[in-house]
PDB file of N, CA and C in Angstrom:
ATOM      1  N   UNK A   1     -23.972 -75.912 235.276  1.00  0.00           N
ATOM      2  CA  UNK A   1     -25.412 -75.887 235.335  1.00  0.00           C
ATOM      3  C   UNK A   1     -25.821 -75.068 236.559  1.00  0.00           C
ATOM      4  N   UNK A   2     -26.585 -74.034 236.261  1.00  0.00           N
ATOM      5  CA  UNK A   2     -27.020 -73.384 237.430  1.00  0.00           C
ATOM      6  C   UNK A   2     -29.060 -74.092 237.828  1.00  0.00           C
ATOM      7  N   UNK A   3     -28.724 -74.050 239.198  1.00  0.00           N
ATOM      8  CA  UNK A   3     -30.525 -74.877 239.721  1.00  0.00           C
ATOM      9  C   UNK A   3     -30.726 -73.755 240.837  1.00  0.00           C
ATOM     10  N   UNK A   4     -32.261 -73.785 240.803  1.00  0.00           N
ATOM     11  CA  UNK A   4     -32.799 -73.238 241.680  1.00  0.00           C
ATOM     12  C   UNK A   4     -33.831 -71.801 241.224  1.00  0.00           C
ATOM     13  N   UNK A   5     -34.308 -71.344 242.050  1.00  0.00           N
ATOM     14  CA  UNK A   5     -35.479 -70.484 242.043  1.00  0.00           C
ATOM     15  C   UNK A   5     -34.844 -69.474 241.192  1.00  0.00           C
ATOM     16  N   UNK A   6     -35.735 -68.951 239.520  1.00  0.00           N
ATOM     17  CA  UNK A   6     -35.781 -68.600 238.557  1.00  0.00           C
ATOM     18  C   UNK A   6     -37.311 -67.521 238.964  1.00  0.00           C
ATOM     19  N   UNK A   7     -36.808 -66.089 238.206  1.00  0.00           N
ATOM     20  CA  UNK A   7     -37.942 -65.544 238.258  1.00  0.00           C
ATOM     21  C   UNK A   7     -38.551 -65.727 236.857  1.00  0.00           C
ATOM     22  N   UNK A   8     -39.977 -65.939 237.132  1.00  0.00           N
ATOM     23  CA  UNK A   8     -40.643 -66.248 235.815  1.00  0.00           C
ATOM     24  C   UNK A   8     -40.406 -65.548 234.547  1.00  0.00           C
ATOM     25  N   UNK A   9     -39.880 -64.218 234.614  1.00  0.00           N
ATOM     26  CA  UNK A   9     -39.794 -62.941 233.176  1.00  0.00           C
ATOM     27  C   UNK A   9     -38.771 -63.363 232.842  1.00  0.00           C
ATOM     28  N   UNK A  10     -37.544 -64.233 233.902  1.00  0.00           N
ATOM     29  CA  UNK A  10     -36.309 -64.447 232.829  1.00  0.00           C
ATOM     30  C   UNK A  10     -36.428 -66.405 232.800  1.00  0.00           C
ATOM     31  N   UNK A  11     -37.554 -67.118 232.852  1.00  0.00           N
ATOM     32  CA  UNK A  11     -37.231 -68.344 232.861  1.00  0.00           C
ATOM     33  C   UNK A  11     -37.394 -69.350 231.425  1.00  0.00           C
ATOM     34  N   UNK A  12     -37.351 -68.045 230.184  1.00  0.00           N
ATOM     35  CA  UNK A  12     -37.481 -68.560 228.966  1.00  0.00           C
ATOM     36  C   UNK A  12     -36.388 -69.199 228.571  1.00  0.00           C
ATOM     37  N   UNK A  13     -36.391 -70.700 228.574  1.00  0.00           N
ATOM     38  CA  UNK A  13     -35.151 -71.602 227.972  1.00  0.00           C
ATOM     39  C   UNK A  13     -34.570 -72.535 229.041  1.00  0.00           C
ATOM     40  N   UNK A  14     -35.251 -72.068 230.591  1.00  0.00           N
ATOM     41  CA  UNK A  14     -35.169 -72.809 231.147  1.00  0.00           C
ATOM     42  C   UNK A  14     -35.500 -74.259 231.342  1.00  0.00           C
ATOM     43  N   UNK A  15     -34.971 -75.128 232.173  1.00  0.00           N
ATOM     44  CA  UNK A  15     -35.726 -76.402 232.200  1.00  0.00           C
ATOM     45  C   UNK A  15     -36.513 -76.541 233.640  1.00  0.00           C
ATOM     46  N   UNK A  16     -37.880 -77.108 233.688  1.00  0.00           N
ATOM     47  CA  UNK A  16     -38.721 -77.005 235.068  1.00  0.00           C
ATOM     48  C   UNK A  16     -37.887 -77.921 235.494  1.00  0.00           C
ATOM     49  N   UNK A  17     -37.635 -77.962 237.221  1.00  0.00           N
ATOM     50  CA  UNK A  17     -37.459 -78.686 237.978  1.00  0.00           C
ATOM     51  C   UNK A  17     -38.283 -79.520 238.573  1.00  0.00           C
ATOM     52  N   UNK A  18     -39.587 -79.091 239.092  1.00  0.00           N
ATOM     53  CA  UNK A  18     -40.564 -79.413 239.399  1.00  0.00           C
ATOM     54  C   UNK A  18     -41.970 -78.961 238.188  1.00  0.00           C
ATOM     55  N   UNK A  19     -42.916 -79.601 238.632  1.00  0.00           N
ATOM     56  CA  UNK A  19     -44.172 -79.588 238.264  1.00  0.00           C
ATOM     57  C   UNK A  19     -44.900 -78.367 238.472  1.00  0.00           C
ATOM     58  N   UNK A  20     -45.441 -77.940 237.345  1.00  0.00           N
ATOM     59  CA  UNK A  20     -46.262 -76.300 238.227  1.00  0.00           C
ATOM     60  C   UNK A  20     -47.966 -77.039 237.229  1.00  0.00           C
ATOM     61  N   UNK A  21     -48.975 -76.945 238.162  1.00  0.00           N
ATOM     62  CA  UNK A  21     -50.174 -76.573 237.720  1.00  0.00           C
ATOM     63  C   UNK A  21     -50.613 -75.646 237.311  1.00  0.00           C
ATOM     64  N   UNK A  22     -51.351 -75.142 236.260  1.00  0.00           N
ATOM     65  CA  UNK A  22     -51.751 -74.275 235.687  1.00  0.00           C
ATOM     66  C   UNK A  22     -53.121 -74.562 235.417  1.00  0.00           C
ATOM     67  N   UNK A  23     -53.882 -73.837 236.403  1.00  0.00           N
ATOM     68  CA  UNK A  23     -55.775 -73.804 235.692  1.00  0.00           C
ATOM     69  C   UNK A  23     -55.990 -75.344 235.654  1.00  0.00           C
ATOM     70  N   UNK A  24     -56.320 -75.847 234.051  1.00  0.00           N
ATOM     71  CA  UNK A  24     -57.116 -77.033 233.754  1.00  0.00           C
ATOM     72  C   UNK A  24     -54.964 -77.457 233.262  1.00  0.00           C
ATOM     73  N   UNK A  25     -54.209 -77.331 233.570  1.00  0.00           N
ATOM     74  CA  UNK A  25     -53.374 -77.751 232.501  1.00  0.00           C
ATOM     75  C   UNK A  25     -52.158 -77.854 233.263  1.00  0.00           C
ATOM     76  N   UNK A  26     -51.117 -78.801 233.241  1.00  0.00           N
ATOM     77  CA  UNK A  26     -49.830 -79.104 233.873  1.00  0.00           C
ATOM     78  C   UNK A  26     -48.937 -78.735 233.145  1.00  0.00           C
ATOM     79  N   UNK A  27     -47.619 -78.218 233.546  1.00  0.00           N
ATOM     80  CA  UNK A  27     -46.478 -78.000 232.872  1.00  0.00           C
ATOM     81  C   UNK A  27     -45.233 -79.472 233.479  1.00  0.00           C
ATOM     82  N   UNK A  28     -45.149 -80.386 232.735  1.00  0.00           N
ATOM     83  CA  UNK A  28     -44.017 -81.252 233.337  1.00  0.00           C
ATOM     84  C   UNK A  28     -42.499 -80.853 233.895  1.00  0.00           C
ATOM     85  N   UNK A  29     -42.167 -81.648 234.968  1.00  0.00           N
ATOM     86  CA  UNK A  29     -40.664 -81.396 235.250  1.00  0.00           C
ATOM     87  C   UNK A  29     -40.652 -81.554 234.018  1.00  0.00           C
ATOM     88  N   UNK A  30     -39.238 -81.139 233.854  1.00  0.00           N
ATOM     89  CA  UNK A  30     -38.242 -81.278 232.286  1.00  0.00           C
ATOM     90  C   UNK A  30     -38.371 -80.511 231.396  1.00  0.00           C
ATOM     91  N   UNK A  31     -39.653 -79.998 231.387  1.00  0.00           N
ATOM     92  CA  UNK A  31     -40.622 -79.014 230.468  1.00  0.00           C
ATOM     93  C   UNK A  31     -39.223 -77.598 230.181  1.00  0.00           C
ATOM     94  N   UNK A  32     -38.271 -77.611 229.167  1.00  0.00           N
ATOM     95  CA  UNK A  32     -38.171 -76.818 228.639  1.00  0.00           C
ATOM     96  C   UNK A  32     -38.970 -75.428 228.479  1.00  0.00           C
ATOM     97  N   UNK A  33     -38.851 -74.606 228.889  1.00  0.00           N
ATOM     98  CA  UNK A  33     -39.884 -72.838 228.897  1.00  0.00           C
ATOM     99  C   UNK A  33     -39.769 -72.653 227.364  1.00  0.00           C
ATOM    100  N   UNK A  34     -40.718 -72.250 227.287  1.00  0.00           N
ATOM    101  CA  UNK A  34     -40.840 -71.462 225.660  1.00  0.00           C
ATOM    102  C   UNK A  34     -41.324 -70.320 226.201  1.00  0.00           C
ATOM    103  N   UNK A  35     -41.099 -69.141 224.850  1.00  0.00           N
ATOM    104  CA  UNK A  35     -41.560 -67.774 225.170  1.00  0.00           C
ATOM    105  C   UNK A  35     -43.126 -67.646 226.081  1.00  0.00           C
ATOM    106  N   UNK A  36     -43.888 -68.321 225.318  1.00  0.00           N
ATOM    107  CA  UNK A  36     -45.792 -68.674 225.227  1.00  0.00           C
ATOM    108  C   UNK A  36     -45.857 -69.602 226.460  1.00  0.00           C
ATOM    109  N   UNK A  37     -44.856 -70.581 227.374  1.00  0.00           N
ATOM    110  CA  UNK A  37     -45.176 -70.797 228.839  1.00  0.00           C
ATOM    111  C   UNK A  37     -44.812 -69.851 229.717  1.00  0.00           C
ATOM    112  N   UNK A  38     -43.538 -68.971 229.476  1.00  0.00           N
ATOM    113  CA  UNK A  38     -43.664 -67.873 229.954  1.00  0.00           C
ATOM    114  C   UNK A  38     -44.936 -67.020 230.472  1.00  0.00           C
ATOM    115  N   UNK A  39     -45.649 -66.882 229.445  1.00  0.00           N
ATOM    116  CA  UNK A  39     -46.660 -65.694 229.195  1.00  0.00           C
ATOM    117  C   UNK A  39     -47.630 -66.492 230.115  1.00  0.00           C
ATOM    118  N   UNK A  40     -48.031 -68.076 229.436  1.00  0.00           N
ATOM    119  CA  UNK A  40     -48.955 -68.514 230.307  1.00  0.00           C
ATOM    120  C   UNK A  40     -48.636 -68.667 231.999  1.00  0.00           C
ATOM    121  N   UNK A  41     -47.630 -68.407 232.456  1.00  0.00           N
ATOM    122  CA  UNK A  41     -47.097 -68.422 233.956  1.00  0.00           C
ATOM    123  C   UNK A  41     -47.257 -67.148 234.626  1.00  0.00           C
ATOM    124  N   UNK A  42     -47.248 -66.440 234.271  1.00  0.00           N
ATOM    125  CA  UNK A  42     -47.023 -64.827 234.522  1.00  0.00           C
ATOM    126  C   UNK A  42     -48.768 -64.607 234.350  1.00  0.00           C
ATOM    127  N   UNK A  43     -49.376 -65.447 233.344  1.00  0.00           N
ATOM    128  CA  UNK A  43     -51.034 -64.960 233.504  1.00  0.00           C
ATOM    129  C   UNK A  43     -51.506 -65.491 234.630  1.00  0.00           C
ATOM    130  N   UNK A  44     -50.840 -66.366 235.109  1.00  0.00           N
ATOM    131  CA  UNK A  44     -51.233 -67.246 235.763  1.00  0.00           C
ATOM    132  C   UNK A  44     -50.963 -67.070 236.996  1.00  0.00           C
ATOM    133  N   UNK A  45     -50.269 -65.663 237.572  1.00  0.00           N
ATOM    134  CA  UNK A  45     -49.678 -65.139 238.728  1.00  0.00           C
ATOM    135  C   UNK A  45     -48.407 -65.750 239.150  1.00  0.00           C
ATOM    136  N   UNK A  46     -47.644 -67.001 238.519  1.00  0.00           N
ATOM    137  CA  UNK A  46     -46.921 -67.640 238.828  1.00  0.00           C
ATOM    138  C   UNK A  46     -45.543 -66.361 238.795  1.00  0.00           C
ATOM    139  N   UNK A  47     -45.030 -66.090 239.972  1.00  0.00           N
ATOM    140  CA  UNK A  47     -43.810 -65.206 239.834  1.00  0.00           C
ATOM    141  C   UNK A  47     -42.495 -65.568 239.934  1.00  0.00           C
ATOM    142  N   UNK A  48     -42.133 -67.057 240.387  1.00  0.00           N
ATOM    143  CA  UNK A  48     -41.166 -67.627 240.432  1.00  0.00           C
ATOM    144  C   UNK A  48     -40.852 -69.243 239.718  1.00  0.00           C
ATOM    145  N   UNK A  49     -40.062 -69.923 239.137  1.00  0.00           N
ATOM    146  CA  UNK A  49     -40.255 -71.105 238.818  1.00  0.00           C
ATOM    147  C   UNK A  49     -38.622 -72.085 239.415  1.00  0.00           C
ATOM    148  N   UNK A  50     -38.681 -73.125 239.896  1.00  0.00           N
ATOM    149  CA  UNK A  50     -37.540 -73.896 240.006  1.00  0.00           C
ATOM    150  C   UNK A  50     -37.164 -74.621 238.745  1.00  0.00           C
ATOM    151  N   UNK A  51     -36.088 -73.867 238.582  1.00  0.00           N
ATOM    152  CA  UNK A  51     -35.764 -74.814 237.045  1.00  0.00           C
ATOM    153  C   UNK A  51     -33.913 -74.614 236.813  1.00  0.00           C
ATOM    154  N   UNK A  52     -33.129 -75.184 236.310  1.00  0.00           N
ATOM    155  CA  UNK A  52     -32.071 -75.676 235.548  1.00  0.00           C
ATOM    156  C   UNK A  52     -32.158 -74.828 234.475  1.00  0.00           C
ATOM    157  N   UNK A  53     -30.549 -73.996 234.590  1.00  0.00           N
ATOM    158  CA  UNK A  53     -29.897 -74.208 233.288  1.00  0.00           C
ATOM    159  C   UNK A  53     -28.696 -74.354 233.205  1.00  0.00           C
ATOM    160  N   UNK A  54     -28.907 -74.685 231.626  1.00  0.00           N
ATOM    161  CA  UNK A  54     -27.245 -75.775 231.406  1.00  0.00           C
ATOM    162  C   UNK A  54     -26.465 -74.247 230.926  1.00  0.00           C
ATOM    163  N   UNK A  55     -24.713 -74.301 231.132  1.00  0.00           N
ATOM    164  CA  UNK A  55     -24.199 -73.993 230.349  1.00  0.00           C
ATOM    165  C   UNK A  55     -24.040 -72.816 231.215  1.00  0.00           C
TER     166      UNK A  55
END
């Protein structure tokens, strides 16, 4: 398992480590990335994310 600071363009499939706020809307630890939180992170200026992956 690799942890730690993930840049947002490659953090699709990742798992969040922490909590990120977004606008009116939260992304949970654990929160699995999908393509479309991607996009919403990157709109969102977010350029880095802490997250897990397995394998």
């Amino acid at each position: 398992m690799d942890f730690g600071e993930i840049a947002t363009d490659r953090a699709e499939g990742a798992i969040l480590a922490h909590a990120v706020r977004l606008g009116g809307g939260l992304f949970k630890k654990g929160r699995v990335l999908s393509s479309a939180d991607v996009e919403a992170l990157r709109a969102a200026g977010v350029a880095h994310v802490f997250a897990a992956r397995l394998g």
